[in-house]
Structure formats: C-alpha cells, structure tokens
Protein backbone atom coordinates (compact mmCIF):
# COMPACT_ATOMS: atom_id res chain seq x y z
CA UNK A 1 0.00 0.00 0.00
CA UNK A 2 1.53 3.62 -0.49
CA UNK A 3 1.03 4.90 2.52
CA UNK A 4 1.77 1.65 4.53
CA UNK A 5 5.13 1.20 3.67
CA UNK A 6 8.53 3.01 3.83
CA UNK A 7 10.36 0.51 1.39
CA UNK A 8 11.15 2.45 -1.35
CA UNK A 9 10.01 -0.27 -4.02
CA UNK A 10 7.15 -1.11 -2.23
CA UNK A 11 5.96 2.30 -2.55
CA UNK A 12 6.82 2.70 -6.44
CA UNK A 13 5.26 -0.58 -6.86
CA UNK A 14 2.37 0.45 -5.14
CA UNK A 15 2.31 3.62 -7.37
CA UNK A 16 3.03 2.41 -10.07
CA UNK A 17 -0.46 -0.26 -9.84
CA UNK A 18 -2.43 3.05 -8.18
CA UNK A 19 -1.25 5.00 -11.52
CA UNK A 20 -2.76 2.04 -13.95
CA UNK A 21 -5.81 1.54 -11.72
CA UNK A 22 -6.34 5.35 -12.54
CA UNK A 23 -5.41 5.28 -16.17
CA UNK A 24 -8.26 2.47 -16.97
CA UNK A 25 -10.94 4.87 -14.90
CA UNK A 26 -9.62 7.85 -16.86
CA UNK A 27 -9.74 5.65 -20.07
CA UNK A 28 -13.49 4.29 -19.32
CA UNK A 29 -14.59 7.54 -18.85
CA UNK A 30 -13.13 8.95 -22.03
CA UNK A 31 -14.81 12.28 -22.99
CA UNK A 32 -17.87 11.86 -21.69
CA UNK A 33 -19.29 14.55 -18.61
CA UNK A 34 -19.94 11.12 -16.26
CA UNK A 35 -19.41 7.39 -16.75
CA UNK A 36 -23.20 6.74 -17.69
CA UNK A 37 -22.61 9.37 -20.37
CA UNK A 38 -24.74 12.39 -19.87
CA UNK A 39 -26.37 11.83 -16.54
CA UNK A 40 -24.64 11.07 -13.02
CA UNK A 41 -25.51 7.90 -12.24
CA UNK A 42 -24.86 4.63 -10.24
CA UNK A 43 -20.83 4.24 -11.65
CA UNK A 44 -20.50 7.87 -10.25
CA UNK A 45 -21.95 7.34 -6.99
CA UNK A 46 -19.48 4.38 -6.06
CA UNK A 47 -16.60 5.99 -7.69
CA UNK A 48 -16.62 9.76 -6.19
CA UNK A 49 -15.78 8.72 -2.79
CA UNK A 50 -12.15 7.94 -3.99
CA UNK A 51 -12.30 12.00 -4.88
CA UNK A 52 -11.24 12.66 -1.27
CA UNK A 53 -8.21 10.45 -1.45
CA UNK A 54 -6.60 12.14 -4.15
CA UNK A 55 -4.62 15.10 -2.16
CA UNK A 56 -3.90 12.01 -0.22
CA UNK A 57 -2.52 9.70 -3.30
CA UNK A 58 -0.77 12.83 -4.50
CA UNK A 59 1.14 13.78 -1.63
CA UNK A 60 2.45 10.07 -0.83
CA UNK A 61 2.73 9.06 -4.11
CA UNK A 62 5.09 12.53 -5.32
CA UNK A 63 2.35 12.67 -8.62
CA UNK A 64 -0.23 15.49 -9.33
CA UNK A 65 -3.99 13.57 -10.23
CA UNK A 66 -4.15 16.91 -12.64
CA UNK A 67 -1.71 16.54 -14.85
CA UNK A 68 -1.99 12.41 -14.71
CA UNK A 69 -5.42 12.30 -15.08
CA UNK A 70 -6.98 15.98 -15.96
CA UNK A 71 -10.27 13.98 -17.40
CA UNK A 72 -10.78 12.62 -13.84
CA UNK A 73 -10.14 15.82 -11.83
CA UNK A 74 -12.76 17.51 -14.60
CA UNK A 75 -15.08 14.55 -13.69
CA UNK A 76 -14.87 14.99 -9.89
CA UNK A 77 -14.96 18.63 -10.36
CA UNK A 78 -18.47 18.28 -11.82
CA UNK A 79 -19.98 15.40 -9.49
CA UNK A 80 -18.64 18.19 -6.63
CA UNK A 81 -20.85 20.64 -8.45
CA UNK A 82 -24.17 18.54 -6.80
CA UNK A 83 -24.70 19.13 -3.42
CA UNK A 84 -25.58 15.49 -2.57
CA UNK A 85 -21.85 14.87 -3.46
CA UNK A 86 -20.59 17.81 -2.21
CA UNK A 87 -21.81 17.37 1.07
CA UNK A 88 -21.52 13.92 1.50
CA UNK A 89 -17.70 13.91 1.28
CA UNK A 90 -14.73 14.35 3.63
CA UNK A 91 -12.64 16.99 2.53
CA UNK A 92 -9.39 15.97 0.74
CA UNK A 93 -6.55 17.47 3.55
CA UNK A 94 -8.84 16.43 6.53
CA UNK A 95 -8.41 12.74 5.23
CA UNK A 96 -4.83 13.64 4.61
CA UNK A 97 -4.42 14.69 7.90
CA UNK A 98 -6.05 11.59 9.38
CA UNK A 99 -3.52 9.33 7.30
CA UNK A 100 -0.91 11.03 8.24
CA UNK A 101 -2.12 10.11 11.80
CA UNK A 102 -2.65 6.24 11.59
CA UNK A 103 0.86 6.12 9.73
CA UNK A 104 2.46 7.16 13.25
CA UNK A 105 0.26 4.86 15.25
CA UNK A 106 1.24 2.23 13.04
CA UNK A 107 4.84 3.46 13.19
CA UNK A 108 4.92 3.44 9.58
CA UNK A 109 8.14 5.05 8.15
C-alpha cells in the first residue's frame, strides 16, 4: 500500500499499480461529462468517494492527479458541483491529515 510502507520499491510498486488503476478509470470515462454518459448515475456514486483520497494519493505518491489524469479531476470537479456529493464527502486534507495520523500509530516510516 503507499502509505503503509517506507520501502522504497514497495511504494513505487504500489504507485506504479495506483497510476494504472487510474489510467483504466480515466480511459473508461473517455470524454464523456460522467461514466453513464450524460447523466450522473450509479458508476458515479461508487466511484466519487475515492475523490477525497486524491490530495492524499498525490502527496504520498510525489504525482499530481491533474496533470496524470486531468479527465478525472474535470469529472470529480463536476460530481462536486451537486450538493448530494458535495456534502456527502470528507474533505481531501482532513483525510490527509487523518492518514498522516494512523501512519504514526502504526509506526509506519
């Protein structure tokens, strides 16, 4: 996991398989506004909740979401735009932050 380990190839590994996981989304949704096309819809719902771990994946990963995956950010940008999303999430630092925390507890270095 990226977070979960302090081996150096573990973590580029990890990465590295987070990056490709991300390139399939990115290629699945393709140009459309949201994965059912026009309308958000059930694909959205399960997959904006990974929205909040992106500071998260960014900042232990050393890679920016936006210029990796700009179609993705777009698409999160506009399911953030509803207020059932928008409220519904944690915000991207605050999960951060809370990481950051159960990496020391764990004594992960």
């Amino acid at each position: 996991m990226l977070w979960a380990s302090s081996d150096h190839e573990v973590k580029e590994a990890s990465k590295k398989e987070l990056i490709e996981i991300f390139k399939v989304l990115e290629g699945e949704l393709g140009d459309k506004p949201y994965y059912g096309g026009d309308t958000f819809g059930f694909v959205d719902v399960a997959l904006i909740p990974y929205y909040a771990f992106f500071h998260t994946f960014e900042m232990l990963g050393n890679f920016s979401f936006e210029a990796e995956f700009p179609k993705l950010v777009s698409w999160a940008k506009r399911c953030m735009q509803k207020t059932s999303v928008s409220k519904s999430l944690c915000d991207q630092h605050k999960v951060y932050e809370v990481v950051l925390e159960l990496k020391k507890k764990l004594v992960v270095e």
